[in-house]
PDB file of N, CA and C in Angstrom:
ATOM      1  N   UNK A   1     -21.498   0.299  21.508  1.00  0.00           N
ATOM      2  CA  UNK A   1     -21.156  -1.045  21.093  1.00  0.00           C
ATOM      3  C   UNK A   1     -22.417  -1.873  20.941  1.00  0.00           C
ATOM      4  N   UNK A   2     -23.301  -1.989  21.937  1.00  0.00           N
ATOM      5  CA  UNK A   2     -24.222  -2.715  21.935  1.00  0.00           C
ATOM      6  C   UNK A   2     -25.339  -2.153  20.612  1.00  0.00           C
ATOM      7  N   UNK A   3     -25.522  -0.893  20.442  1.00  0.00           N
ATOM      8  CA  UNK A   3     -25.988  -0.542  19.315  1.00  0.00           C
ATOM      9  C   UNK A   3     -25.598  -1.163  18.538  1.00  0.00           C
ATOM     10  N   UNK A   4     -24.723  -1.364  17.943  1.00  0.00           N
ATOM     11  CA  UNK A   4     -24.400  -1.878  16.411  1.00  0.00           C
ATOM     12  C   UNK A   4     -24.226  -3.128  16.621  1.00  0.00           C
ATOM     13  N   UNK A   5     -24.229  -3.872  17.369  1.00  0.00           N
ATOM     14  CA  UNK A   5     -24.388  -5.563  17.538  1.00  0.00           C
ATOM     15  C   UNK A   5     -25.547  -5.559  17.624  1.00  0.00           C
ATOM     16  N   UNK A   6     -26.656  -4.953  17.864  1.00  0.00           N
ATOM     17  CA  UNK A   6     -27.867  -4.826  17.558  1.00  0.00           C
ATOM     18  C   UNK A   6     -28.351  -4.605  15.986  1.00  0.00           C
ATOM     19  N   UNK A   7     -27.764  -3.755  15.583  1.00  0.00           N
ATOM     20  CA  UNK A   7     -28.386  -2.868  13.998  1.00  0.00           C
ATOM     21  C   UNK A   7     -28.101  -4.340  13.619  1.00  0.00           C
ATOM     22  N   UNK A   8     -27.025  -5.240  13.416  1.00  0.00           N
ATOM     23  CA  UNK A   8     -26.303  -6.199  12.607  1.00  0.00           C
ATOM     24  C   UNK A   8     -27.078  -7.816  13.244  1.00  0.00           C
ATOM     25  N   UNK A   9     -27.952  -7.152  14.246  1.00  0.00           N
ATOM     26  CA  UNK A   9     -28.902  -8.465  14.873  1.00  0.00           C
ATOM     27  C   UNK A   9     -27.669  -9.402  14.790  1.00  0.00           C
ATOM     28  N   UNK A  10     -26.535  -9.210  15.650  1.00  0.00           N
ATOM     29  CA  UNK A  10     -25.899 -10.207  15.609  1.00  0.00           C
ATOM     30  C   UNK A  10     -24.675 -10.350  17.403  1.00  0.00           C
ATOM     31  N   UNK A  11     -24.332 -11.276  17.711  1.00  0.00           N
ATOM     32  CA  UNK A  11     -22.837 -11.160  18.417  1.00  0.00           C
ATOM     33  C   UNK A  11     -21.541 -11.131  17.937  1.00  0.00           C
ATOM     34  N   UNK A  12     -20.741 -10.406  18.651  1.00  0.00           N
ATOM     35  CA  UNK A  12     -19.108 -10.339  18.804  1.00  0.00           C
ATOM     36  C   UNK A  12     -18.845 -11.407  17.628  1.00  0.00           C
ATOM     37  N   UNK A  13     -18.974 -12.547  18.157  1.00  0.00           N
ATOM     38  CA  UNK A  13     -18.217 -13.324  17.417  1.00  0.00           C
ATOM     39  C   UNK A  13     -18.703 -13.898  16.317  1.00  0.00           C
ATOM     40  N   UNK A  14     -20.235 -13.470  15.591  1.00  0.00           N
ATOM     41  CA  UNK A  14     -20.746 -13.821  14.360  1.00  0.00           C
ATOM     42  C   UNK A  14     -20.697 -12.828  13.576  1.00  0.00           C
ATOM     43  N   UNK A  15     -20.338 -11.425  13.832  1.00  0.00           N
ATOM     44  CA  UNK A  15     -20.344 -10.417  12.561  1.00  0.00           C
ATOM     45  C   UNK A  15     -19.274 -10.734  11.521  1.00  0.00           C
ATOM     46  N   UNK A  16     -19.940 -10.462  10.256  1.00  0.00           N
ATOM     47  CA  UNK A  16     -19.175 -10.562   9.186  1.00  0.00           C
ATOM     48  C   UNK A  16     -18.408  -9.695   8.705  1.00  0.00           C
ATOM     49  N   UNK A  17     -17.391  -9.828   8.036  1.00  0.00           N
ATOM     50  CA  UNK A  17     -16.496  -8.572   7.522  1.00  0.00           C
ATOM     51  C   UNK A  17     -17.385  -7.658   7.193  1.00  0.00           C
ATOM     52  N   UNK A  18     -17.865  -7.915   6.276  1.00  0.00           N
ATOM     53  CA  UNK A  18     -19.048  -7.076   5.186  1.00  0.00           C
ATOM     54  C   UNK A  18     -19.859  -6.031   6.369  1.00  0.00           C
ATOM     55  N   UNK A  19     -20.399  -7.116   7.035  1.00  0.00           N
ATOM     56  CA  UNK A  19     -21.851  -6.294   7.722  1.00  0.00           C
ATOM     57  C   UNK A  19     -20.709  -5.322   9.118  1.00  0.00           C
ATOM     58  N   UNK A  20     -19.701  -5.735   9.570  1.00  0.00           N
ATOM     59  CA  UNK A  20     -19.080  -4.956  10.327  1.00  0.00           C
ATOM     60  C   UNK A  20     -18.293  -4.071   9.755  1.00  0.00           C
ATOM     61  N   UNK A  21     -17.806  -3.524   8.751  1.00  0.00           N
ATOM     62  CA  UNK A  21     -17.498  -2.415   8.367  1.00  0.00           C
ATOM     63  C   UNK A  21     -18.402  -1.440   7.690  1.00  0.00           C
ATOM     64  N   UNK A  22     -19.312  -2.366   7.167  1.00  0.00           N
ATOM     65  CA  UNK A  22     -21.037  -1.061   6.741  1.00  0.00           C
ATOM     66  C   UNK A  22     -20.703  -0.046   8.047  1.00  0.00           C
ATOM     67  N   UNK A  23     -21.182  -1.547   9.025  1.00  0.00           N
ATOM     68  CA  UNK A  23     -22.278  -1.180  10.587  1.00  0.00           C
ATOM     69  C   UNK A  23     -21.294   0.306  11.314  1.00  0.00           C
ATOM     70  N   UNK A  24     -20.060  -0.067  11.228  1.00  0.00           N
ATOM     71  CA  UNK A  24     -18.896   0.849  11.754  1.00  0.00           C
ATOM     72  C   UNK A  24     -18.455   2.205  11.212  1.00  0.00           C
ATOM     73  N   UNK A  25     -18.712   2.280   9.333  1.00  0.00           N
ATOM     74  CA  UNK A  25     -18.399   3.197   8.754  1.00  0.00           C
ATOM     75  C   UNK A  25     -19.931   3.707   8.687  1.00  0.00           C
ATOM     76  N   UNK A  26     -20.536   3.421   8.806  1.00  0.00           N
ATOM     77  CA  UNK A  26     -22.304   4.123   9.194  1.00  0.00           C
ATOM     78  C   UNK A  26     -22.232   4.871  10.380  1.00  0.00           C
ATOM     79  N   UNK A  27     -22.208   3.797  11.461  1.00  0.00           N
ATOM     80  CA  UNK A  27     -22.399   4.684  12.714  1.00  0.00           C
ATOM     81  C   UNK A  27     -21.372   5.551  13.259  1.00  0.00           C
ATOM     82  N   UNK A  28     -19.856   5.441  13.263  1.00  0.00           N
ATOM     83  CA  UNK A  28     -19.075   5.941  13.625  1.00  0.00           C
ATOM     84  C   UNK A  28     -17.891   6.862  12.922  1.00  0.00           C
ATOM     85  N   UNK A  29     -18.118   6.678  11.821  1.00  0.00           N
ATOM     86  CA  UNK A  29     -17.003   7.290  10.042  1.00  0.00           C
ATOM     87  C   UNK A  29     -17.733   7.532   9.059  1.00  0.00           C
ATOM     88  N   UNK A  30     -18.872   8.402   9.435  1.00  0.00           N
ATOM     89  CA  UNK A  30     -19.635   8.868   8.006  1.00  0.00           C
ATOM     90  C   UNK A  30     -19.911  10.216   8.494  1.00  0.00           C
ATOM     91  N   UNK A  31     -18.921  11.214   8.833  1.00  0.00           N
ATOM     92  CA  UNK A  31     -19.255  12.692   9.171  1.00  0.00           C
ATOM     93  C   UNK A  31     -18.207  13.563   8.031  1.00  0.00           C
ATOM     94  N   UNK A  32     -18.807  14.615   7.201  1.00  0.00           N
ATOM     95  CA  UNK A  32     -18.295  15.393   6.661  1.00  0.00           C
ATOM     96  C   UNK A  32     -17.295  16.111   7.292  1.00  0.00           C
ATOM     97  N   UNK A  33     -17.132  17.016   8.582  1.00  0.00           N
ATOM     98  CA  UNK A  33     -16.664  17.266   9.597  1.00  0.00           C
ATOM     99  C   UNK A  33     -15.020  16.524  10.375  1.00  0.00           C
ATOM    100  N   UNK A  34     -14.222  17.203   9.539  1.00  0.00           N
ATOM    101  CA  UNK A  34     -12.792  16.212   9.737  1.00  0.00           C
ATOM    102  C   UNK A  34     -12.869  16.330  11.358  1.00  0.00           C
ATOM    103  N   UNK A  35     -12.985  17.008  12.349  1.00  0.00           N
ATOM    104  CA  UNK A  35     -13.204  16.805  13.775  1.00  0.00           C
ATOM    105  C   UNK A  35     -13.708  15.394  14.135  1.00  0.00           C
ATOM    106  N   UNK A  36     -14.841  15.804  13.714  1.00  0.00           N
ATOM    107  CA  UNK A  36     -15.899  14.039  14.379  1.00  0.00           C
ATOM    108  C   UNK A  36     -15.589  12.915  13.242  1.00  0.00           C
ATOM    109  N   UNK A  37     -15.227  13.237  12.477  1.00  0.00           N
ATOM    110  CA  UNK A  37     -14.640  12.025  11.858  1.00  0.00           C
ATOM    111  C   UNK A  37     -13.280  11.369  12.503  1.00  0.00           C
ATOM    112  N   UNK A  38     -12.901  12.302  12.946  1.00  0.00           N
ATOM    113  CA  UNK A  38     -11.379  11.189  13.304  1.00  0.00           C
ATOM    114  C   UNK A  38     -11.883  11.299  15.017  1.00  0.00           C
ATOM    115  N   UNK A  39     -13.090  11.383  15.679  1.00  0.00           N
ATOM    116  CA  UNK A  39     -13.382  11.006  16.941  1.00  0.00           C
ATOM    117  C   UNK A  39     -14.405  10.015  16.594  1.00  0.00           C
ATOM    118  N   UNK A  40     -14.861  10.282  15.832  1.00  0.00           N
ATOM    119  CA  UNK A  40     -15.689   8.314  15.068  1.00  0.00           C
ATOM    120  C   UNK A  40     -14.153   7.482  15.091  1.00  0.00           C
ATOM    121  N   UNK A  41     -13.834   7.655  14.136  1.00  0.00           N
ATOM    122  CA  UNK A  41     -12.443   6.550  14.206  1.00  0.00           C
ATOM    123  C   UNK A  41     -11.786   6.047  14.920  1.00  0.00           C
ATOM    124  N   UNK A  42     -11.336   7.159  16.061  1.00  0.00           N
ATOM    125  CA  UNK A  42     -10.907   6.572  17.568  1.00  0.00           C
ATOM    126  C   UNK A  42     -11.915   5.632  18.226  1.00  0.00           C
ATOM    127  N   UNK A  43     -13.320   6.176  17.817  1.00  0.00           N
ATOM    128  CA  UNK A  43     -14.324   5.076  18.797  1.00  0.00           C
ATOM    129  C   UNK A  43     -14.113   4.236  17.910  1.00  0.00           C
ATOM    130  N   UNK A  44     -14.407   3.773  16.784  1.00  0.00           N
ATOM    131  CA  UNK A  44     -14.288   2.546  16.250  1.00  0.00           C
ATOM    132  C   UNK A  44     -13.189   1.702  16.321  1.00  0.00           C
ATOM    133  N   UNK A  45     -11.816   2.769  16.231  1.00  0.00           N
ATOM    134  CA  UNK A  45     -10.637   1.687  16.093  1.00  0.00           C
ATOM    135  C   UNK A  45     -10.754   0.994  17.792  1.00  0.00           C
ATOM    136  N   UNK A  46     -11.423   1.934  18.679  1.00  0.00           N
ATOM    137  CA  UNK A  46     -11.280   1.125  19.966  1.00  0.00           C
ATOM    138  C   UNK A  46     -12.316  -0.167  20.012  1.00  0.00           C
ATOM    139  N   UNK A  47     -13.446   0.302  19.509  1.00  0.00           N
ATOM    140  CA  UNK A  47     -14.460  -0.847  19.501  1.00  0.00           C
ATOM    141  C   UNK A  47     -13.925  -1.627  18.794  1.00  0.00           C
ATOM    142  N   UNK A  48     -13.369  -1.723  17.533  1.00  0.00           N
ATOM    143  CA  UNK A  48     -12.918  -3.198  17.015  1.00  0.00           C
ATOM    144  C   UNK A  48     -11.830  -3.713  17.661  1.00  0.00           C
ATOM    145  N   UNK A  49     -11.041  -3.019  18.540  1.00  0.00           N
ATOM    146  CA  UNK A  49      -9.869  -3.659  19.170  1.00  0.00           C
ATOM    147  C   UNK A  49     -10.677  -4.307  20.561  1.00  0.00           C
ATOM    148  N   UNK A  50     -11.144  -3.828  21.374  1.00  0.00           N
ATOM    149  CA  UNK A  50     -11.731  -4.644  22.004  1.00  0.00           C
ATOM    150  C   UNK A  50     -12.883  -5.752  22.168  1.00  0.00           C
ATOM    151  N   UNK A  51     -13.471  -5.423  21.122  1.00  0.00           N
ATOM    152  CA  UNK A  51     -14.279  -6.657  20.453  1.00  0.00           C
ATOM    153  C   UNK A  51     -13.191  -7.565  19.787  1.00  0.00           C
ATOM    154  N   UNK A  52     -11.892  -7.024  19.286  1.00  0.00           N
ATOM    155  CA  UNK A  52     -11.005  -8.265  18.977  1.00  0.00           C
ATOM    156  C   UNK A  52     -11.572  -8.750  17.550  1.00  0.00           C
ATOM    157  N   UNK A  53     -12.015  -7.494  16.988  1.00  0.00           N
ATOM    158  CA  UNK A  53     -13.060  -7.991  15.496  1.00  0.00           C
ATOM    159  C   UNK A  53     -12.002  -7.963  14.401  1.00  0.00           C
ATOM    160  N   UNK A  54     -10.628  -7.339  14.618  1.00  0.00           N
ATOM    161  CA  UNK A  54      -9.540  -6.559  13.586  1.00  0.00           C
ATOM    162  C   UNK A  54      -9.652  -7.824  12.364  1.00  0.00           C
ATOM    163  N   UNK A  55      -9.520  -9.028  12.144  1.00  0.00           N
ATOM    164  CA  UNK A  55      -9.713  -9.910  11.247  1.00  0.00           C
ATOM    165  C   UNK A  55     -10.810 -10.365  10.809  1.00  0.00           C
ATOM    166  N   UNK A  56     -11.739 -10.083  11.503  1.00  0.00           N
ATOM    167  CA  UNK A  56     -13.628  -9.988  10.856  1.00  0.00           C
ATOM    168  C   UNK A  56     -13.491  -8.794  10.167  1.00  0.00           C
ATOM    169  N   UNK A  57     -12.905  -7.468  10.675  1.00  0.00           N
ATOM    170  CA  UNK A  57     -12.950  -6.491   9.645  1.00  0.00           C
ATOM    171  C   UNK A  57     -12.341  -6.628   8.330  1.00  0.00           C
ATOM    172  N   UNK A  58     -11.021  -7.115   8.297  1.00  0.00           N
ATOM    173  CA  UNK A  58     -10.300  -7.552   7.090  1.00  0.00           C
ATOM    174  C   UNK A  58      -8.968  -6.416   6.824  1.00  0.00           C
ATOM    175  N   UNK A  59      -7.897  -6.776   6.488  1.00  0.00           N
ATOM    176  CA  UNK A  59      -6.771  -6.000   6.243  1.00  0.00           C
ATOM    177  C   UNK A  59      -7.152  -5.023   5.573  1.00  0.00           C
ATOM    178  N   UNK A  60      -7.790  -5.179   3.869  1.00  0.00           N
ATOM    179  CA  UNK A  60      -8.270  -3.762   3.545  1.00  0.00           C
ATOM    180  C   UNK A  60      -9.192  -3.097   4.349  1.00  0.00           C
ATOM    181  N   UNK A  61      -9.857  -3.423   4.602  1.00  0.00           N
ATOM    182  CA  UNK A  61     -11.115  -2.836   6.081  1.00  0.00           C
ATOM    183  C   UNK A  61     -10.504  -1.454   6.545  1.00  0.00           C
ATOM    184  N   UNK A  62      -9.427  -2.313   7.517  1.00  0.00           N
ATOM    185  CA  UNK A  62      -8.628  -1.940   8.449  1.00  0.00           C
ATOM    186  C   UNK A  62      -7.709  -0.633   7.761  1.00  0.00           C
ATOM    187  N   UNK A  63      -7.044  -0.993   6.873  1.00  0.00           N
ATOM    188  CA  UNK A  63      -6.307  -0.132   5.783  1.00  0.00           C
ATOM    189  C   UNK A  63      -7.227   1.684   5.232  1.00  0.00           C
ATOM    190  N   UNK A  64      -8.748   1.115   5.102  1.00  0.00           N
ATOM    191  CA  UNK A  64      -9.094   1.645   4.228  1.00  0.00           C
ATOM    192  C   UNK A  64      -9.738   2.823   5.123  1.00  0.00           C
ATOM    193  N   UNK A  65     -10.497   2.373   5.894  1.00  0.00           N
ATOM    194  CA  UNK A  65     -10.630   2.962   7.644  1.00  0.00           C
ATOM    195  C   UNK A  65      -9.871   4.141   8.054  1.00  0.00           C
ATOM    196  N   UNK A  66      -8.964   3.312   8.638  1.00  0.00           N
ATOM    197  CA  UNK A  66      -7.556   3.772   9.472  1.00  0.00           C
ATOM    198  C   UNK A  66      -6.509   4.761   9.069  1.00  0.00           C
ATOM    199  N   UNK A  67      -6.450   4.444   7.477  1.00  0.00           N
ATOM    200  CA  UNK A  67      -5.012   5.306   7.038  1.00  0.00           C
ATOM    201  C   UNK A  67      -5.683   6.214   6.083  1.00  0.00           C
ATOM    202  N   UNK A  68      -7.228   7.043   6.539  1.00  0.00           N
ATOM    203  CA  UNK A  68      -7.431   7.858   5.435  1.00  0.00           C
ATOM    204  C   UNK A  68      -6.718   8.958   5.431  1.00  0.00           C
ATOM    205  N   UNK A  69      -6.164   9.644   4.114  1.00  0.00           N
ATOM    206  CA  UNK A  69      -5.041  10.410   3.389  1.00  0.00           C
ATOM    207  C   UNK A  69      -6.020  11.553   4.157  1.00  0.00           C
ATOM    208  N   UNK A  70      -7.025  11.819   4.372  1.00  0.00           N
ATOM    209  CA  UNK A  70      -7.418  13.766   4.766  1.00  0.00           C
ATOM    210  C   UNK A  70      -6.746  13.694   6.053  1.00  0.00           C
ATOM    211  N   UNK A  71      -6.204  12.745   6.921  1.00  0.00           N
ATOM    212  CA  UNK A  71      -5.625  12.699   8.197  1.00  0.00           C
ATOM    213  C   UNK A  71      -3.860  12.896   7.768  1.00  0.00           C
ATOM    214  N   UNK A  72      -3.382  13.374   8.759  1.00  0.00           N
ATOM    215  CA  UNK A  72      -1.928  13.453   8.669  1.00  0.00           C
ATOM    216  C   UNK A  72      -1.082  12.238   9.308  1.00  0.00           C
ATOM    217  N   UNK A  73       0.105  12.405   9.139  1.00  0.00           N
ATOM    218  CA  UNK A  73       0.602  10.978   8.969  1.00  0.00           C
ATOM    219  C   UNK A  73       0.433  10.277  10.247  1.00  0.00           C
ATOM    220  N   UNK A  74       0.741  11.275  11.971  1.00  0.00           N
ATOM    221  CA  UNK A  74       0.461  10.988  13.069  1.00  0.00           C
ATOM    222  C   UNK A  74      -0.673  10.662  13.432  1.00  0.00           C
ATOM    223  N   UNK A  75      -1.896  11.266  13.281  1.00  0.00           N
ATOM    224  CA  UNK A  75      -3.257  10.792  13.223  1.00  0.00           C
ATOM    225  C   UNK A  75      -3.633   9.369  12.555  1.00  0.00           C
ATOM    226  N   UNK A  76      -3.018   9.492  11.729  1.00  0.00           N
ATOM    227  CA  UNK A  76      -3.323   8.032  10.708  1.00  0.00           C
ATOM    228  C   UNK A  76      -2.388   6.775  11.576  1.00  0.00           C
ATOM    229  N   UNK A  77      -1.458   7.278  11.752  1.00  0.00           N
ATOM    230  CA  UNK A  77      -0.291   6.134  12.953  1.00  0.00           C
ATOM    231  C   UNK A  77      -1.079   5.976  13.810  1.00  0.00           C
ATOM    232  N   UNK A  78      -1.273   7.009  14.820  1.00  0.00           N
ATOM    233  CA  UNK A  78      -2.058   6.570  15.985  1.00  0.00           C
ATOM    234  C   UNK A  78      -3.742   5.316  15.830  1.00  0.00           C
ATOM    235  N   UNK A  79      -4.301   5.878  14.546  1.00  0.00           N
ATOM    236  CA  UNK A  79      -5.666   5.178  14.567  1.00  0.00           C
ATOM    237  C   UNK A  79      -4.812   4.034  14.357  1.00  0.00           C
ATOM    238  N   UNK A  80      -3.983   3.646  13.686  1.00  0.00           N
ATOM    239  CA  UNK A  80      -3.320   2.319  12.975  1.00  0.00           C
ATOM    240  C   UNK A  80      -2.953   1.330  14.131  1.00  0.00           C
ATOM    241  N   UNK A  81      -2.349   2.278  15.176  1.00  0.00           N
ATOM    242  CA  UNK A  81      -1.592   1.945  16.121  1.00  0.00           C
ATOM    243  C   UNK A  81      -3.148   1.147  17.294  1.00  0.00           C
ATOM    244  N   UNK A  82      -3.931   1.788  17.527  1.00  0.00           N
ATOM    245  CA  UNK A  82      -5.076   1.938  18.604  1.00  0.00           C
ATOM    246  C   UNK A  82      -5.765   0.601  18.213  1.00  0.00           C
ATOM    247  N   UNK A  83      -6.102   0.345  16.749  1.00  0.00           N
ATOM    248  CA  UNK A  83      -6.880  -0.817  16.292  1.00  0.00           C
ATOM    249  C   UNK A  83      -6.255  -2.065  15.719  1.00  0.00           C
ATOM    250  N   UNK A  84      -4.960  -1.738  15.812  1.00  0.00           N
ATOM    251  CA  UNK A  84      -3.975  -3.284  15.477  1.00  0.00           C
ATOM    252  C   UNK A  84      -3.630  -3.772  17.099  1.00  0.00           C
ATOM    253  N   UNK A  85      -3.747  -2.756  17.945  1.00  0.00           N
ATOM    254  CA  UNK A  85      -2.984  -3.416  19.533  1.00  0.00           C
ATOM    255  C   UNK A  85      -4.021  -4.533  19.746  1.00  0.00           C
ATOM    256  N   UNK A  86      -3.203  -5.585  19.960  1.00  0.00           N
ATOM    257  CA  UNK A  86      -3.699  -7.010  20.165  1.00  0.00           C
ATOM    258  C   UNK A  86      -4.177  -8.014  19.041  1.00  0.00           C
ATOM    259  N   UNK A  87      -3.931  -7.516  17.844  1.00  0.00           N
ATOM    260  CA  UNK A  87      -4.672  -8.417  17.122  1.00  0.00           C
ATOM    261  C   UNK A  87      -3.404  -9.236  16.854  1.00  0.00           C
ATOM    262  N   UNK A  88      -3.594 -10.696  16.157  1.00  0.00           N
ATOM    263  CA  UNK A  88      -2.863 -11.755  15.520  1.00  0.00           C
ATOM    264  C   UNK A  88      -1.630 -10.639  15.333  1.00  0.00           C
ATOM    265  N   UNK A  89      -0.467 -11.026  15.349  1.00  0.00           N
ATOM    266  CA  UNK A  89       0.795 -10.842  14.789  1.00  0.00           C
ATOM    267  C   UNK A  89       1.138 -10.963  13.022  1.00  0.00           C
ATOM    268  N   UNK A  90       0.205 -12.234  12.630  1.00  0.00           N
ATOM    269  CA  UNK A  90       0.491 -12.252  10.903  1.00  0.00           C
ATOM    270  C   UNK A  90      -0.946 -11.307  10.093  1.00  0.00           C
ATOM    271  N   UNK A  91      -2.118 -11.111  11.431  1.00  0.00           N
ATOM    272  CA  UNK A  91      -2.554 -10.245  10.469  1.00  0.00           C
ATOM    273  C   UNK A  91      -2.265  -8.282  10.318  1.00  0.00           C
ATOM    274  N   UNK A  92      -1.139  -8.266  11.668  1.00  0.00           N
ATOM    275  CA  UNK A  92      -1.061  -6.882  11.252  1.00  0.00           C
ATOM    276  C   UNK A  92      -0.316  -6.903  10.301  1.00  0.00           C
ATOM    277  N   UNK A  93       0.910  -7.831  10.283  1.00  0.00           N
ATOM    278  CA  UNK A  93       2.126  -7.689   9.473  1.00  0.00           C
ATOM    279  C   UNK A  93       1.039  -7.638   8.102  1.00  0.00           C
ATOM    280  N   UNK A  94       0.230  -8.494   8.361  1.00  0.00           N
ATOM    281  CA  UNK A  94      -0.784  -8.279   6.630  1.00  0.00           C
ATOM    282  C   UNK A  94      -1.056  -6.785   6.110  1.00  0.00           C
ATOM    283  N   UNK A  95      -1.270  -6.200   7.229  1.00  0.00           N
ATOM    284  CA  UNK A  95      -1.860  -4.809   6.815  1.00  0.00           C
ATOM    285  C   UNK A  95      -0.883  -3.953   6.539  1.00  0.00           C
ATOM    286  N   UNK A  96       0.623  -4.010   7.518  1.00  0.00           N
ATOM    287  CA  UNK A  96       1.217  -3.274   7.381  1.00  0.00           C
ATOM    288  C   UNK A  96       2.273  -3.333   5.798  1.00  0.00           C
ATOM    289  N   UNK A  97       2.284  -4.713   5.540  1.00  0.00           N
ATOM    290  CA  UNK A  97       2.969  -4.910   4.223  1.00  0.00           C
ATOM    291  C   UNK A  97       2.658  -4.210   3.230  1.00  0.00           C
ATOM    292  N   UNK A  98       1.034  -4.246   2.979  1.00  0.00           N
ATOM    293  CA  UNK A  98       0.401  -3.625   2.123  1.00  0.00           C
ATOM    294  C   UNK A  98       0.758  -2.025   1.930  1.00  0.00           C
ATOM    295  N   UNK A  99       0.588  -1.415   3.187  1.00  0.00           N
ATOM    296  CA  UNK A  99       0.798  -0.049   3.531  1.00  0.00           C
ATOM    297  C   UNK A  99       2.113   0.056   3.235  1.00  0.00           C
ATOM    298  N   UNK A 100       3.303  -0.897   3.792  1.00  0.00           N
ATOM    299  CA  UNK A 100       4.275  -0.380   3.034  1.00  0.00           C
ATOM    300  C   UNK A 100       4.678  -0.292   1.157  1.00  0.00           C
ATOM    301  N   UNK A 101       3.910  -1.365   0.349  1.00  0.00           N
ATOM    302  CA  UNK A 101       4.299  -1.259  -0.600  1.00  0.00           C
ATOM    303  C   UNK A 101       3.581  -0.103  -1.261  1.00  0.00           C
ATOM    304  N   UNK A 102       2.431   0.747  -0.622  1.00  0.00           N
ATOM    305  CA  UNK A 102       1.689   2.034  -1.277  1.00  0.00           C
ATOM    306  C   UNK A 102       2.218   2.696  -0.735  1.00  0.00           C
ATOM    307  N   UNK A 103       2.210   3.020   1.105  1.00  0.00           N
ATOM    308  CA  UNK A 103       2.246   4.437   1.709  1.00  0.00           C
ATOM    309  C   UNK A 103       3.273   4.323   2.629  1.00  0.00           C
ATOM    310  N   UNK A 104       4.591   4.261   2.235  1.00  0.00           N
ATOM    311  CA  UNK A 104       5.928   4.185   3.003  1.00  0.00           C
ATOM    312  C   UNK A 104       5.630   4.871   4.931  1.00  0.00           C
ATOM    313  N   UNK A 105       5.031   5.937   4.651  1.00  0.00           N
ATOM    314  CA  UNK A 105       5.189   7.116   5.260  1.00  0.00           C
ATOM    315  C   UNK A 105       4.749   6.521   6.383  1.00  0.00           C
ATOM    316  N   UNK A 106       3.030   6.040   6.599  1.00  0.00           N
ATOM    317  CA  UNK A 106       2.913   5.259   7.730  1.00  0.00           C
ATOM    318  C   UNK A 106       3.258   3.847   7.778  1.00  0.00           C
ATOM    319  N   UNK A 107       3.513   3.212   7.254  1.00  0.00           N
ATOM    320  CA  UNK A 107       4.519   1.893   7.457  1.00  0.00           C
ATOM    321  C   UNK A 107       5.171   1.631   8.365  1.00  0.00           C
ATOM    322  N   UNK A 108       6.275   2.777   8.489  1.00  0.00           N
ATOM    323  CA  UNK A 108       7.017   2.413   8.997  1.00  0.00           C
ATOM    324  C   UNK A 108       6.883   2.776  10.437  1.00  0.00           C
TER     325      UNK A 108
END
């Protein structure tokens, strides 16, 4: 954590959408390797849930992240599930709307 609030020379509560999903899909979701890619994702979906960043990241962010198609539908639920716990109420419903009008499957 402290790494990448570092790389982004910044705190918790000043990162920008932009520079926090680079900083996140750099350090933690850029492995060829479907293994460590979806154990990057778990660390990230946890780091943005407890940094409480889920709306600095942004609904597509979050969407684009979370529900990648090389994962199966449970894998993709669970990351969905791990990095929406606690955030705003109207911004999951944001994310999840979206997901339902493309990808029924995890929607629901």
């Amino acid at each position: 954590v402290a790494l990448i609030l570092k790389l982004v020379d910044a705190d918790g509560e000043a990162l920008l959408s932009e520079s926090l999903g680079s900083q996140v899909r750099l350090q933690l979701c850029f492995d060829s390797n479907k293994v460590n890619l979806l154990d990057g994702l778990r660390q990230a979906a946890t780091l943005v849930r407890d940094l409480r960043l889920q709306e600095a990241l942004g609904a597509e962010e979050v969407r684009t992240l979370f529900n990648d198609k090389r994962f199966d539908r449970r894998e993709r639920r669970d990351l969905l599930m791990s990095v929406l716990r606690g955030a705003p109420h109207v911004f999951t419903m944001e994310v999840l709307r979206e997901m339902d009008d493309r990808d029924a499957d995890v929607g629901e």
